[in-house]
PDB file of N, CA and C in Angstrom:
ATOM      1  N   UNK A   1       0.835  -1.160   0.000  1.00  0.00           N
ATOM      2  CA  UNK A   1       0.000   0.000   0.000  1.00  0.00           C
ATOM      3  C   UNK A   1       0.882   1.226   0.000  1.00  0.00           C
ATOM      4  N   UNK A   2       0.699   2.335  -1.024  1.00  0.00           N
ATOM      5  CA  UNK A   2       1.560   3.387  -1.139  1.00  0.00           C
ATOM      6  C   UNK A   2       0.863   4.266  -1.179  1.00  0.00           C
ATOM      7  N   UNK A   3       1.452   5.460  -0.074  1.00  0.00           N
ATOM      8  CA  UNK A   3       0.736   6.401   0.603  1.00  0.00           C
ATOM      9  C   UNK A   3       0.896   7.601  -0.578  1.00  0.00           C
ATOM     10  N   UNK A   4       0.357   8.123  -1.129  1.00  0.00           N
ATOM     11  CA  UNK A   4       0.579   9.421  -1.860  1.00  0.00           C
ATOM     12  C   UNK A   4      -0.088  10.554  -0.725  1.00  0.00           C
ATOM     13  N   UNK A   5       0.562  11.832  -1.098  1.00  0.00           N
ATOM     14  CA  UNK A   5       0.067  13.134  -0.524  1.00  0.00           C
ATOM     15  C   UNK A   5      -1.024  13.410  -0.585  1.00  0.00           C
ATOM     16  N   UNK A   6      -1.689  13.847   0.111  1.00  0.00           N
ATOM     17  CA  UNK A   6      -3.005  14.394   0.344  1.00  0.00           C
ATOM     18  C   UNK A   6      -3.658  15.274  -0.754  1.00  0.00           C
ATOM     19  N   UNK A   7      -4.168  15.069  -1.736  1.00  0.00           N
ATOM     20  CA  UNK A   7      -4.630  16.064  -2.508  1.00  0.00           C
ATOM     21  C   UNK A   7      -6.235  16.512  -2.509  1.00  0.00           C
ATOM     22  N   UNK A   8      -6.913  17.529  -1.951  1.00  0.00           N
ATOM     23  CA  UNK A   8      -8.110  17.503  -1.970  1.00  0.00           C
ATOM     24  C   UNK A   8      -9.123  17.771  -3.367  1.00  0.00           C
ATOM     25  N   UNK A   9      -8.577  17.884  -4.377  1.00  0.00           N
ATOM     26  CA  UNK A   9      -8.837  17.974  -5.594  1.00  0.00           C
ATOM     27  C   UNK A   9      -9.193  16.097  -6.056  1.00  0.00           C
ATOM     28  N   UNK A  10      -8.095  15.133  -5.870  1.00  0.00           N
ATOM     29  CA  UNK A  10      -9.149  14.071  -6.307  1.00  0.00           C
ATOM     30  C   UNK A  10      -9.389  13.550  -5.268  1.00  0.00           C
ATOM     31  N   UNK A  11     -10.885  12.513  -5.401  1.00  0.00           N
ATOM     32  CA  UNK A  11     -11.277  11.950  -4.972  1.00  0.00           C
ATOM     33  C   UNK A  11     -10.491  10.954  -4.579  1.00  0.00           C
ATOM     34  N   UNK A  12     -11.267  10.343  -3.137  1.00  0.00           N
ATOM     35  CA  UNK A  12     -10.648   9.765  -2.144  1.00  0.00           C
ATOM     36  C   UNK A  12     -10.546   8.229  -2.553  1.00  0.00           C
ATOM     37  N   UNK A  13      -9.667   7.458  -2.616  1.00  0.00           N
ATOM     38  CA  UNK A  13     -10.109   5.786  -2.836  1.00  0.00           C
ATOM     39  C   UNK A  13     -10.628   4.828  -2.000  1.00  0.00           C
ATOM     40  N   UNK A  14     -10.530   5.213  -0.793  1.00  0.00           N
ATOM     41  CA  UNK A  14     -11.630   4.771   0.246  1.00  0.00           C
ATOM     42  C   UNK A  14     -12.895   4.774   0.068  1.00  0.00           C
ATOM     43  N   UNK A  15     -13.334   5.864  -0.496  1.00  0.00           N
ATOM     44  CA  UNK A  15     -14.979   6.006  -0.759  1.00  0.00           C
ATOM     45  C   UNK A  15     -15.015   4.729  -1.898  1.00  0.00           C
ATOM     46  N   UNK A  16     -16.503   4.320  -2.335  1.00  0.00           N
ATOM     47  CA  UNK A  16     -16.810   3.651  -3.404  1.00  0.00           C
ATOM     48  C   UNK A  16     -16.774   4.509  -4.603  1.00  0.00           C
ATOM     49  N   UNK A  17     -16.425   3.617  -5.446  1.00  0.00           N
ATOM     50  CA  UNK A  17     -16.691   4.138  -7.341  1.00  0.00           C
ATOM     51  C   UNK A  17     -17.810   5.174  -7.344  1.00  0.00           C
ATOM     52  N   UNK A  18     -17.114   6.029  -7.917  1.00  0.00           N
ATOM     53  CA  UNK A  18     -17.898   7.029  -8.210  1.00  0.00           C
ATOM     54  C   UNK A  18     -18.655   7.996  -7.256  1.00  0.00           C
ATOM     55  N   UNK A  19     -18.666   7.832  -5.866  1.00  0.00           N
ATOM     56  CA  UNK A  19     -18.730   9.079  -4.553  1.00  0.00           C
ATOM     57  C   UNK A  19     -18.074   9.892  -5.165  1.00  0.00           C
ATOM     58  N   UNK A  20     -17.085   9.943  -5.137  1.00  0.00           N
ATOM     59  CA  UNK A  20     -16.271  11.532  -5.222  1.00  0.00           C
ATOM     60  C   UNK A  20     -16.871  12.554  -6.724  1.00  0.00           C
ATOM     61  N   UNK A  21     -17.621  11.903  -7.658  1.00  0.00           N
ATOM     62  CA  UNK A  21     -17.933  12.559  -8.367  1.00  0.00           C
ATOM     63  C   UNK A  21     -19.070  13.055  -8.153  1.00  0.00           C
ATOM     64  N   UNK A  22     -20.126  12.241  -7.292  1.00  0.00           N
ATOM     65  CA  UNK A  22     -21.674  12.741  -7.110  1.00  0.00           C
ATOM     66  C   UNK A  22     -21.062  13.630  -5.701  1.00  0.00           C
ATOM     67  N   UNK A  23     -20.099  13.781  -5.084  1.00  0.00           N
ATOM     68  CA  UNK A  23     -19.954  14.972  -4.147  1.00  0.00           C
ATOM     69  C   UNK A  23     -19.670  16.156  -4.675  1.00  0.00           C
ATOM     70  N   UNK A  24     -19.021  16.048  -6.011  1.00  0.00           N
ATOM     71  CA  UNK A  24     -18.040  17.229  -6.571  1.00  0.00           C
ATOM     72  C   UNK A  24     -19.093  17.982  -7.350  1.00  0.00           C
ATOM     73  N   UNK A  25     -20.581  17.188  -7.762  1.00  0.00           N
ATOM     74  CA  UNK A  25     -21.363  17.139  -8.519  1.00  0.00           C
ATOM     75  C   UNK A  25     -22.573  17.863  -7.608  1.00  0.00           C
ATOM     76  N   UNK A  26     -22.258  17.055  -6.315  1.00  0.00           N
ATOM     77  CA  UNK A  26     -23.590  18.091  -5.427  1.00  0.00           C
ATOM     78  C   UNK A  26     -22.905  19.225  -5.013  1.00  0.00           C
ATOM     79  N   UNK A  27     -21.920  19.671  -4.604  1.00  0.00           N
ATOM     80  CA  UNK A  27     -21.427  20.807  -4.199  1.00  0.00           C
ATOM     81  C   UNK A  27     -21.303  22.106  -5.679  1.00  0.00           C
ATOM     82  N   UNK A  28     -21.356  21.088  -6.854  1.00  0.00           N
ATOM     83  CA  UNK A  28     -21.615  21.996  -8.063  1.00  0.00           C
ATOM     84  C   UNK A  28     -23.184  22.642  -7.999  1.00  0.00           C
ATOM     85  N   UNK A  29     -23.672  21.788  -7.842  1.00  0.00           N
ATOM     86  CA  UNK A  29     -25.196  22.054  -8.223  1.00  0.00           C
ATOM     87  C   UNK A  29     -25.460  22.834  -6.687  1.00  0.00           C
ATOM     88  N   UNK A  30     -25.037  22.816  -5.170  1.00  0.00           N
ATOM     89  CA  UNK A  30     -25.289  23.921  -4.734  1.00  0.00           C
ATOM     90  C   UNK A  30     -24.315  25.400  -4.734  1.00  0.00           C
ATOM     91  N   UNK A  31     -23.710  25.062  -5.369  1.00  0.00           N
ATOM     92  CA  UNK A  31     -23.145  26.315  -5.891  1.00  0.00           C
ATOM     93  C   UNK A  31     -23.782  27.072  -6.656  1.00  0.00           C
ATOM     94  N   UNK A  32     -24.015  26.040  -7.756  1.00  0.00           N
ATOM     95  CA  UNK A  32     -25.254  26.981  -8.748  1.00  0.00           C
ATOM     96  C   UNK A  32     -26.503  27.653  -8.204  1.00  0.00           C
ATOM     97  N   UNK A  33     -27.175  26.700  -7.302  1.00  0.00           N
ATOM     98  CA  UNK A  33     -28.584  27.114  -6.177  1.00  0.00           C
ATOM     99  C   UNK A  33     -27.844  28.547  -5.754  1.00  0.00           C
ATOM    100  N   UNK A  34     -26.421  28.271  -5.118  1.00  0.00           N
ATOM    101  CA  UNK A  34     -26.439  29.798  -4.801  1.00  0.00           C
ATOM    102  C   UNK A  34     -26.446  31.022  -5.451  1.00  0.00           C
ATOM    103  N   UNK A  35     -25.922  30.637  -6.824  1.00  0.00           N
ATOM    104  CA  UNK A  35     -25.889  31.595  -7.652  1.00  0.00           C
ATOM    105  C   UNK A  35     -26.882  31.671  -8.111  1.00  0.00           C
ATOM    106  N   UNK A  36     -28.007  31.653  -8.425  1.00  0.00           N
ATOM    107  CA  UNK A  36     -28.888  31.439  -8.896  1.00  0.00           C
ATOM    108  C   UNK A  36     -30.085  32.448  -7.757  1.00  0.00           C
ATOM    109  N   UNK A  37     -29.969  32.210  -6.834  1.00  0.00           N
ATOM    110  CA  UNK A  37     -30.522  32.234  -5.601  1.00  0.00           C
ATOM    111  C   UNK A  37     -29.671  34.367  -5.432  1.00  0.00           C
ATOM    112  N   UNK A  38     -28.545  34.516  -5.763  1.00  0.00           N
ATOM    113  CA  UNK A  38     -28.322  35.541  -5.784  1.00  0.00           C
ATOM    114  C   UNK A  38     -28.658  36.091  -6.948  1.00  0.00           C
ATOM    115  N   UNK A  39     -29.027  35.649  -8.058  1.00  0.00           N
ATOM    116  CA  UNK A  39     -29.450  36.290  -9.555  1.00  0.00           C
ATOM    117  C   UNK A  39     -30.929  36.791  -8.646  1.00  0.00           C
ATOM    118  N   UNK A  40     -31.252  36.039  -8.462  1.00  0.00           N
ATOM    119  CA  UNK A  40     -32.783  36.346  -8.437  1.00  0.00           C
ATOM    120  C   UNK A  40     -33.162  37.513  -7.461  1.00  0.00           C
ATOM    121  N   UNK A  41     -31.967  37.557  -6.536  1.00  0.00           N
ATOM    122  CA  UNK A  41     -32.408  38.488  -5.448  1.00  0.00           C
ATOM    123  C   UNK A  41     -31.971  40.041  -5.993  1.00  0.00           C
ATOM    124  N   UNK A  42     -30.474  39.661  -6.885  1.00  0.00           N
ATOM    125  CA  UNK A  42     -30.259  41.271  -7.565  1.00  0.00           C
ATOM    126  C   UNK A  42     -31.287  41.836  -8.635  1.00  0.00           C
ATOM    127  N   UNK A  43     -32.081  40.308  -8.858  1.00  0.00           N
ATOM    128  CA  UNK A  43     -33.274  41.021 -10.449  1.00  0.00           C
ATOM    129  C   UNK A  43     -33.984  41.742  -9.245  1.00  0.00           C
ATOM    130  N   UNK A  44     -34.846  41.650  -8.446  1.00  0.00           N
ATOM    131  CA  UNK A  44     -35.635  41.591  -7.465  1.00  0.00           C
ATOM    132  C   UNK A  44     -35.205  43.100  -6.851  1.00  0.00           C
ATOM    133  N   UNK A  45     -33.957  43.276  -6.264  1.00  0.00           N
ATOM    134  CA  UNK A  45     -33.285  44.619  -6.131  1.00  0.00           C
ATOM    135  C   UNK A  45     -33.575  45.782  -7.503  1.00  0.00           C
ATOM    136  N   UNK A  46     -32.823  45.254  -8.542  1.00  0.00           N
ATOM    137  CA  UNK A  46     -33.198  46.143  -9.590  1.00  0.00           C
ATOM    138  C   UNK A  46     -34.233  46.551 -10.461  1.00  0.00           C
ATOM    139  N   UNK A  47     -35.395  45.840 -10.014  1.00  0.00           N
ATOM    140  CA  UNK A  47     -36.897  46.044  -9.920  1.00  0.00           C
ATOM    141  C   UNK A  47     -37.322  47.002  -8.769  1.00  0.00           C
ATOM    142  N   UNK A  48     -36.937  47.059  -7.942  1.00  0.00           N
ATOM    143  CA  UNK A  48     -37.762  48.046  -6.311  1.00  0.00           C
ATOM    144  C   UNK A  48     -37.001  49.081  -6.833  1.00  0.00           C
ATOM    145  N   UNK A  49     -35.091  49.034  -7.200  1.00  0.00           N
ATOM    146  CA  UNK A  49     -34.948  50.208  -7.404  1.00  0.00           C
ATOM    147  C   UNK A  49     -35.664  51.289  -8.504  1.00  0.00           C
ATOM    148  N   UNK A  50     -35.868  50.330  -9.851  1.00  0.00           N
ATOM    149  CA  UNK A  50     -36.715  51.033 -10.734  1.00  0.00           C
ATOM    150  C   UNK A  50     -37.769  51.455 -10.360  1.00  0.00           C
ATOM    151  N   UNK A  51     -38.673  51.033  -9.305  1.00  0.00           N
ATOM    152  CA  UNK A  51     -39.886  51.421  -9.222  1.00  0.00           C
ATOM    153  C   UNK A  51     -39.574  52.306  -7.950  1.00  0.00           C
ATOM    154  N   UNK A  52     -38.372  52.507  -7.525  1.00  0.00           N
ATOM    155  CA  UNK A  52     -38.082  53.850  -6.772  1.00  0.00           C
ATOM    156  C   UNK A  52     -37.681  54.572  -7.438  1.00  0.00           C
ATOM    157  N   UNK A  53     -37.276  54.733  -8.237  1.00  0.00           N
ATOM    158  CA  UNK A  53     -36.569  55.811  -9.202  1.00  0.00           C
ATOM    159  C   UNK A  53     -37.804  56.332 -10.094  1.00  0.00           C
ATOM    160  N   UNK A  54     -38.701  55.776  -9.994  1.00  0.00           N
ATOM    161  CA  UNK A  54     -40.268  56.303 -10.736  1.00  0.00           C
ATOM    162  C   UNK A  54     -40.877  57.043  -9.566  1.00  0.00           C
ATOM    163  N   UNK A  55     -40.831  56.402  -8.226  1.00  0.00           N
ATOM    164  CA  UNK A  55     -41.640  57.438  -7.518  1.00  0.00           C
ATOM    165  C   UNK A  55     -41.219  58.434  -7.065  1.00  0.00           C
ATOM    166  N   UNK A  56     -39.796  58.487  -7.355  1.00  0.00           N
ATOM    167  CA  UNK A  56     -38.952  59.522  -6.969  1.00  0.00           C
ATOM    168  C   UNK A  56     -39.685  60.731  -8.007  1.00  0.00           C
ATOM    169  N   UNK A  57     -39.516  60.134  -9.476  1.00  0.00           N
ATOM    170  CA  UNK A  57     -39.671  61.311 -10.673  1.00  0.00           C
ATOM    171  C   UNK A  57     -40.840  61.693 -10.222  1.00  0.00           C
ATOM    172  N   UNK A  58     -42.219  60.817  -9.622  1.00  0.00           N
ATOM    173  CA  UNK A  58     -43.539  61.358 -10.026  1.00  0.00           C
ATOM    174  C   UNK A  58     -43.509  62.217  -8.230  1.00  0.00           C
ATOM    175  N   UNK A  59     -42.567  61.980  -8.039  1.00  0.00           N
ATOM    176  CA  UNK A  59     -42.810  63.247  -6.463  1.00  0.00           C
ATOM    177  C   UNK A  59     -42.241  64.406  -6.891  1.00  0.00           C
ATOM    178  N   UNK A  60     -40.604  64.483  -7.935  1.00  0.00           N
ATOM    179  CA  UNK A  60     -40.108  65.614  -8.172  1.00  0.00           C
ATOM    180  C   UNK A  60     -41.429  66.203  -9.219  1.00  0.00           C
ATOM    181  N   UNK A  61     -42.065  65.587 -10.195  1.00  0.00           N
ATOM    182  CA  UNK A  61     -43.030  66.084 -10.882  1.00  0.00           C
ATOM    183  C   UNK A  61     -44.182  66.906 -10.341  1.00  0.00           C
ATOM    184  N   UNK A  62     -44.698  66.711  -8.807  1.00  0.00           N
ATOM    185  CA  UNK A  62     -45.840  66.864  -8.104  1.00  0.00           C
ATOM    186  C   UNK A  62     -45.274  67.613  -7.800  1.00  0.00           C
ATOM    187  N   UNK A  63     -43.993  68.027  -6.800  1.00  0.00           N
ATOM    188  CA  UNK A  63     -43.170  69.108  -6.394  1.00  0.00           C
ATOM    189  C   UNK A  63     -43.413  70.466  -6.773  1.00  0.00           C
ATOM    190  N   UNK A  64     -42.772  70.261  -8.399  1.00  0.00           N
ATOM    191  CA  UNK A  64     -42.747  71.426  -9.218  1.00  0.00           C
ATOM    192  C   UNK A  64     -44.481  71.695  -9.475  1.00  0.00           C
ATOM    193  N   UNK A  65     -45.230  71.308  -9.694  1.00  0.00           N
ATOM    194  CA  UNK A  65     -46.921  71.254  -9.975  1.00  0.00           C
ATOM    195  C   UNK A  65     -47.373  72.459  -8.642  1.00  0.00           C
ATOM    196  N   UNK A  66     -46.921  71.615  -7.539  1.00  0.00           N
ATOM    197  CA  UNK A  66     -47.192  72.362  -6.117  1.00  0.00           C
ATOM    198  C   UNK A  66     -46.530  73.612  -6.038  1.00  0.00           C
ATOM    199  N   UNK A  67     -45.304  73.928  -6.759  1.00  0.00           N
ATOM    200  CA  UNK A  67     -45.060  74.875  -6.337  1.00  0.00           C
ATOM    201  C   UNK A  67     -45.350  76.063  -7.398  1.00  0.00           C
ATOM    202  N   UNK A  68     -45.626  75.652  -8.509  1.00  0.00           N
ATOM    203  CA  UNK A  68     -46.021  76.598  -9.622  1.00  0.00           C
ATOM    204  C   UNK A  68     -47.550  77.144  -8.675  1.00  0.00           C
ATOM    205  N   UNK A  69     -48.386  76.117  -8.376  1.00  0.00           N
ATOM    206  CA  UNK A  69     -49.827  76.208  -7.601  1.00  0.00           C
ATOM    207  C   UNK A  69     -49.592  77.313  -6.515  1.00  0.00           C
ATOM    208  N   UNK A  70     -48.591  77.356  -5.810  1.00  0.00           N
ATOM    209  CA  UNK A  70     -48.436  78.007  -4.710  1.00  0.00           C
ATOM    210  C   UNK A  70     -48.034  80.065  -5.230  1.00  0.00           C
ATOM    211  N   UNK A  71     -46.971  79.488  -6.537  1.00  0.00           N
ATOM    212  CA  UNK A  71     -47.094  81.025  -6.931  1.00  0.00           C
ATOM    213  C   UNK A  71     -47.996  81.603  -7.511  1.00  0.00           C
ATOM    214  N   UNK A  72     -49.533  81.111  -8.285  1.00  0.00           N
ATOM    215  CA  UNK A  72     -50.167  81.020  -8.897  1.00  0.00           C
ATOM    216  C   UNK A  72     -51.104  81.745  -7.504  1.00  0.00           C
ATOM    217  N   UNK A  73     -51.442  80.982  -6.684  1.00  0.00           N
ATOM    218  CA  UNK A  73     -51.964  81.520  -5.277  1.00  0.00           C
ATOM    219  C   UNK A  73     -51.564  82.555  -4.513  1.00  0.00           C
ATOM    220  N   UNK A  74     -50.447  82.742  -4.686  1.00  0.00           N
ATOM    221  CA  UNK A  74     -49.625  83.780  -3.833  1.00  0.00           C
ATOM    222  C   UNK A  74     -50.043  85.440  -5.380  1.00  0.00           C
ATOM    223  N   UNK A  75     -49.961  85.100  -6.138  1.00  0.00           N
ATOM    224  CA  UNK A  75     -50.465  86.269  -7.280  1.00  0.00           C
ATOM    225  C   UNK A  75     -51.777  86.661  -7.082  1.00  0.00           C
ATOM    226  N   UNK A  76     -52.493  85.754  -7.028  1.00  0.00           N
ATOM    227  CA  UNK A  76     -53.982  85.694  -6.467  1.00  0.00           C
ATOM    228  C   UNK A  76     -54.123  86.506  -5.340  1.00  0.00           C
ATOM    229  N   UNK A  77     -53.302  85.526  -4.250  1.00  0.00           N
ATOM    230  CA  UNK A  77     -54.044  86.296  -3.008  1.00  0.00           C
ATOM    231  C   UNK A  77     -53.488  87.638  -2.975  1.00  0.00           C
ATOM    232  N   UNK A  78     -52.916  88.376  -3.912  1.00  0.00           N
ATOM    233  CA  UNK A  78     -52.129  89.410  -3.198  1.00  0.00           C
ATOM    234  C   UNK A  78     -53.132  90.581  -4.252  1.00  0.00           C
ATOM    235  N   UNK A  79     -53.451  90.300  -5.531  1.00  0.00           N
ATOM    236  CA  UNK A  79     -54.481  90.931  -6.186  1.00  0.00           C
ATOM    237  C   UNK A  79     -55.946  91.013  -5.334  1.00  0.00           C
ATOM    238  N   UNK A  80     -56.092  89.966  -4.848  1.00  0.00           N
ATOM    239  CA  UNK A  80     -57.593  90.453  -4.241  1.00  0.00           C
ATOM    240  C   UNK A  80     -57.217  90.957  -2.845  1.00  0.00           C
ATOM    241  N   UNK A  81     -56.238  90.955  -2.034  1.00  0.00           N
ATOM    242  CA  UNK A  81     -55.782  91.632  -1.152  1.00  0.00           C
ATOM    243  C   UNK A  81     -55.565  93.225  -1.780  1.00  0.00           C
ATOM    244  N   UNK A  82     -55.116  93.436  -2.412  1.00  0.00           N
ATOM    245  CA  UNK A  82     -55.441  94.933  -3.343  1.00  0.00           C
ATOM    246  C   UNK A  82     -56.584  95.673  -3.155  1.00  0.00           C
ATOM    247  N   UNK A  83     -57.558  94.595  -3.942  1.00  0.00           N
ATOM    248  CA  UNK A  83     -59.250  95.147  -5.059  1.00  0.00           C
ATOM    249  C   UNK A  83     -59.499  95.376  -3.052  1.00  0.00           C
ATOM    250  N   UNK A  84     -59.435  94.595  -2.165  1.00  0.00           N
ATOM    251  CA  UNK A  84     -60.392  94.533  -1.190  1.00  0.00           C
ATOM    252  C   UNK A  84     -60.237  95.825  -0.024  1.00  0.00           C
ATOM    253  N   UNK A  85     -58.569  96.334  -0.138  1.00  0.00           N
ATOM    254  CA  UNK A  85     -58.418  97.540  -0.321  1.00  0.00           C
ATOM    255  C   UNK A  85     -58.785  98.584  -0.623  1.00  0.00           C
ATOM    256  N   UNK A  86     -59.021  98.626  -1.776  1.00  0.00           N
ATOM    257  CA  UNK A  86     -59.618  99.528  -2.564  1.00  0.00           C
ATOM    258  C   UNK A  86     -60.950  99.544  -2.364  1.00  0.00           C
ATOM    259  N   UNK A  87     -61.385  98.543  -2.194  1.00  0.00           N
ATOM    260  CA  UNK A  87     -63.049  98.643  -1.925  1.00  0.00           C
ATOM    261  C   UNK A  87     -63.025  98.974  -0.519  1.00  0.00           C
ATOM    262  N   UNK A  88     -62.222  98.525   0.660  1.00  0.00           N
ATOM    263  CA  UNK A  88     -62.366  99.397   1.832  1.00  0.00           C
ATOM    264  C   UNK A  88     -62.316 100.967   1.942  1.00  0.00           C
ATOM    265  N   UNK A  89     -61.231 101.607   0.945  1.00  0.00           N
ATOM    266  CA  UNK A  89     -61.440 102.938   1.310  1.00  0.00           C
ATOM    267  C   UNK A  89     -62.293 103.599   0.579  1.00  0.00           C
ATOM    268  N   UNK A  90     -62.701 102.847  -0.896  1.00  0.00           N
ATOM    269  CA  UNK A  90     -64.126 103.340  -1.094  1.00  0.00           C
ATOM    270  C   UNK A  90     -65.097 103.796   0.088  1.00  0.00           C
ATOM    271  N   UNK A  91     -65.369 102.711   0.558  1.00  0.00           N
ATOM    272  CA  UNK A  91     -66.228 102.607   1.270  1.00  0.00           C
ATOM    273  C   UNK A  91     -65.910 103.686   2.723  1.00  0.00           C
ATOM    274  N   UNK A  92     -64.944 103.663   3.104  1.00  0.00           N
ATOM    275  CA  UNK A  92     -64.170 104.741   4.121  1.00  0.00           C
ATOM    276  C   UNK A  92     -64.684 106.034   3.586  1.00  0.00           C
ATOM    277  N   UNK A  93     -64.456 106.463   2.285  1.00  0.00           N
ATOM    278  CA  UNK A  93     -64.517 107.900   1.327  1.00  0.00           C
ATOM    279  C   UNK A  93     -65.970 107.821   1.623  1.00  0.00           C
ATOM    280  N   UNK A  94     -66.871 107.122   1.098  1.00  0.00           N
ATOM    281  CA  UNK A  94     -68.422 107.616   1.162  1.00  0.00           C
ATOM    282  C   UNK A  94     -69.140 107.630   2.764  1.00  0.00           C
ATOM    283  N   UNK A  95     -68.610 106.884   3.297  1.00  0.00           N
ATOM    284  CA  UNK A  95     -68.871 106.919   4.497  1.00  0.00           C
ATOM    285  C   UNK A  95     -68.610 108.810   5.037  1.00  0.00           C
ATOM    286  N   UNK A  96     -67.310 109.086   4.618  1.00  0.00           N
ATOM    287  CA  UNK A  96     -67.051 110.443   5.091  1.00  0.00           C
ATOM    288  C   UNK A  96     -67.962 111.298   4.634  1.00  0.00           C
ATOM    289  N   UNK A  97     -68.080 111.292   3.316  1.00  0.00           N
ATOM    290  CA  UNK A  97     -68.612 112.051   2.395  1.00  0.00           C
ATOM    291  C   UNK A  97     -70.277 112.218   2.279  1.00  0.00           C
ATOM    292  N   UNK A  98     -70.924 110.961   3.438  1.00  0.00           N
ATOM    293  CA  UNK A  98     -71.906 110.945   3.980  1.00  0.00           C
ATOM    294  C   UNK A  98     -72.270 111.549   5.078  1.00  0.00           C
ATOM    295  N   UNK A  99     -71.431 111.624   5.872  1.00  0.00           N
ATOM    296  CA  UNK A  99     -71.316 112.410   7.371  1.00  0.00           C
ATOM    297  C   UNK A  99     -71.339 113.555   6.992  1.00  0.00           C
ATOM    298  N   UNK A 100     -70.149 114.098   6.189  1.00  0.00           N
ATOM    299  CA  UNK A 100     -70.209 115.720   6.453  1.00  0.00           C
ATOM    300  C   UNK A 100     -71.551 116.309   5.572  1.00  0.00           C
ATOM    301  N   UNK A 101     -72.014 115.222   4.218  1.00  0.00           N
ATOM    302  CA  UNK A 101     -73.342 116.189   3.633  1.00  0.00           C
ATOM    303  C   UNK A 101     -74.644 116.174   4.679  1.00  0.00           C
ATOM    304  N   UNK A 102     -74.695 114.895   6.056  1.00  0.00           N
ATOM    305  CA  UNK A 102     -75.657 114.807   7.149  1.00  0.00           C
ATOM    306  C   UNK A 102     -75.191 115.763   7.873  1.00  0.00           C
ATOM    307  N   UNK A 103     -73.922 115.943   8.395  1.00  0.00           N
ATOM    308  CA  UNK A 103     -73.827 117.431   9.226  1.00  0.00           C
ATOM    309  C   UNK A 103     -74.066 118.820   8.589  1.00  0.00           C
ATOM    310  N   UNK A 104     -73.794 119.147   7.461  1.00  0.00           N
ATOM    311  CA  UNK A 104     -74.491 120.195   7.056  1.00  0.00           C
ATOM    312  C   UNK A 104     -75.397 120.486   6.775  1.00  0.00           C
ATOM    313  N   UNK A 105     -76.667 119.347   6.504  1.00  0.00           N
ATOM    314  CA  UNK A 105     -77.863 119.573   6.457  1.00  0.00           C
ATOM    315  C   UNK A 105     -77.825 119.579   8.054  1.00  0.00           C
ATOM    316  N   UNK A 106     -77.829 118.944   8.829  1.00  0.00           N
ATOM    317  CA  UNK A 106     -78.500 119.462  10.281  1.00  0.00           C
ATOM    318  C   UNK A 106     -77.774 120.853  10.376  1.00  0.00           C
ATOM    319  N   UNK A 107     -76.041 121.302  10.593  1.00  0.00           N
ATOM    320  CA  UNK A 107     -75.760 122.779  10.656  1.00  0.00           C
ATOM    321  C   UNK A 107     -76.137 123.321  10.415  1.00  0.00           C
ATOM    322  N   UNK A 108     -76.004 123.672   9.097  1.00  0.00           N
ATOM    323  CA  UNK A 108     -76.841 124.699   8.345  1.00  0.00           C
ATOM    324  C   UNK A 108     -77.951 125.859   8.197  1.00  0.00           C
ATOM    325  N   UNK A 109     -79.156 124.788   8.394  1.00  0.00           N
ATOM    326  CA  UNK A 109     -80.161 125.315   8.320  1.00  0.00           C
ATOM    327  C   UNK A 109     -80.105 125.699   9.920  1.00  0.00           C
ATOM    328  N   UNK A 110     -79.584 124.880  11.319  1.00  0.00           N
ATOM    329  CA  UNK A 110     -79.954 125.831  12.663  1.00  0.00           C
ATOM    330  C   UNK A 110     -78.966 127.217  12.454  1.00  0.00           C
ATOM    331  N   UNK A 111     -77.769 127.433  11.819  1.00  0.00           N
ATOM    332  CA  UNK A 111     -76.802 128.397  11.488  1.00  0.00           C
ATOM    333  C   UNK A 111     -77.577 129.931  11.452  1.00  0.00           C
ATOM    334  N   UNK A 112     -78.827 128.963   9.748  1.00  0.00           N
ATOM    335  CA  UNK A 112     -79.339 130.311   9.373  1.00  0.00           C
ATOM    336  C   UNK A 112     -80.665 130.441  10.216  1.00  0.00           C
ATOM    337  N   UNK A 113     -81.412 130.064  10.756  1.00  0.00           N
ATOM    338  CA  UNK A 113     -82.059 130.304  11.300  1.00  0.00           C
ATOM    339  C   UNK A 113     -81.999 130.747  12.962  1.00  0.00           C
ATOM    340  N   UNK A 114     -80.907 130.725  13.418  1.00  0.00           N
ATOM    341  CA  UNK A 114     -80.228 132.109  14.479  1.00  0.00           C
ATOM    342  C   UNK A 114     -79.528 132.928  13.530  1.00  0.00           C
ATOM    343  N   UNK A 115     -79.079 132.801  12.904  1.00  0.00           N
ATOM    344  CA  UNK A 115     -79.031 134.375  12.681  1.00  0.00           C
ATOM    345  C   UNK A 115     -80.415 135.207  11.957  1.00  0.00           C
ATOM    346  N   UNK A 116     -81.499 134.797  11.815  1.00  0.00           N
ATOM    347  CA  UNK A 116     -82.129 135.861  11.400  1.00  0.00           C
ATOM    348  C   UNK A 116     -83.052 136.270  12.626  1.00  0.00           C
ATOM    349  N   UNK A 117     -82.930 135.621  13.870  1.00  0.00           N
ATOM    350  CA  UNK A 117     -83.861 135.969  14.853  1.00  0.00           C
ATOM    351  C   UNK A 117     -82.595 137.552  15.621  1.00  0.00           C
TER     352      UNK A 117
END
C-alpha cells in the first residue's frame, strides 16, 4: 500500500466508485442554487430600485406642480388683497362724504335760522 500526498482535488479511494464525483457534482449544483438564488435576489433589487426611481420622478413632478400652484396663489391672493383695499377705502370715502353732507344739512339750516332771529 503506497501512501501518496493528500490532494483535496481528487477523490478519495476509500470512498466507493464514483462518490467523489456525485460529491463534486452536489457541491456543483449547490453552488449553482447559490448563484442562482443571488441572480434572483439582484433582479428583485433592480426592480424596487426602478420602481423607486419612478416614484422619486412622479414626487419631483408633483413638487414642481405644487409649487407653480403656490405662486399662482400667492399672485392671487395678493391681487384680491389689493381690489379689497380699494373697496375698503371706497367705502371709508363715502362713508365720510356721507357724514359731512348729514352734518351740514343738520348745521346749516340751525346756522341760518339764528341768525335771522
Amino acid at each position: 500500500m503506497s501512501t501518496s500526498p493528500y490532494d483535496p482535488y481528487i477523490p478519495n479511494s476509500s470512498s466507493g466508485p464514483g462518490e467523489g464525483a456525485s460529491a463534486g457534482n452536489s457541491r456543483f449544483e449547490e453552488a449553482n442554487k447559490e448563484i442562482q438564488a443571488a441572480k434572483l435576489e439582484l433582479q428583485k433589487n433592480a426592480e424596487r430600485l426602478m420602481d423607486r426611481r419612478e416614484r422619486i420622478e412622479d414626487l419631483h413632478e408633483q413638487s414642481n406642480k405644487l409649487a407653480d400652484s403656490a405662486q399662482t396663489f400667492r399672485r392671487s391672493a395678493n391681487r384680491v388683497r389689493k381690489q379689497m383695499w380699494w373697496k375698503d377705502m371706497k367705502m371709508r370715502i363715502w362713508l365720510g362724504i356721507g357724514i359731512i353732507v348729514l352734518l351740514a344739512i343738520i348745521i346749516i339750516p340751525a346756522v341760518v335760522t339764528s341768525t335771522k332771529k
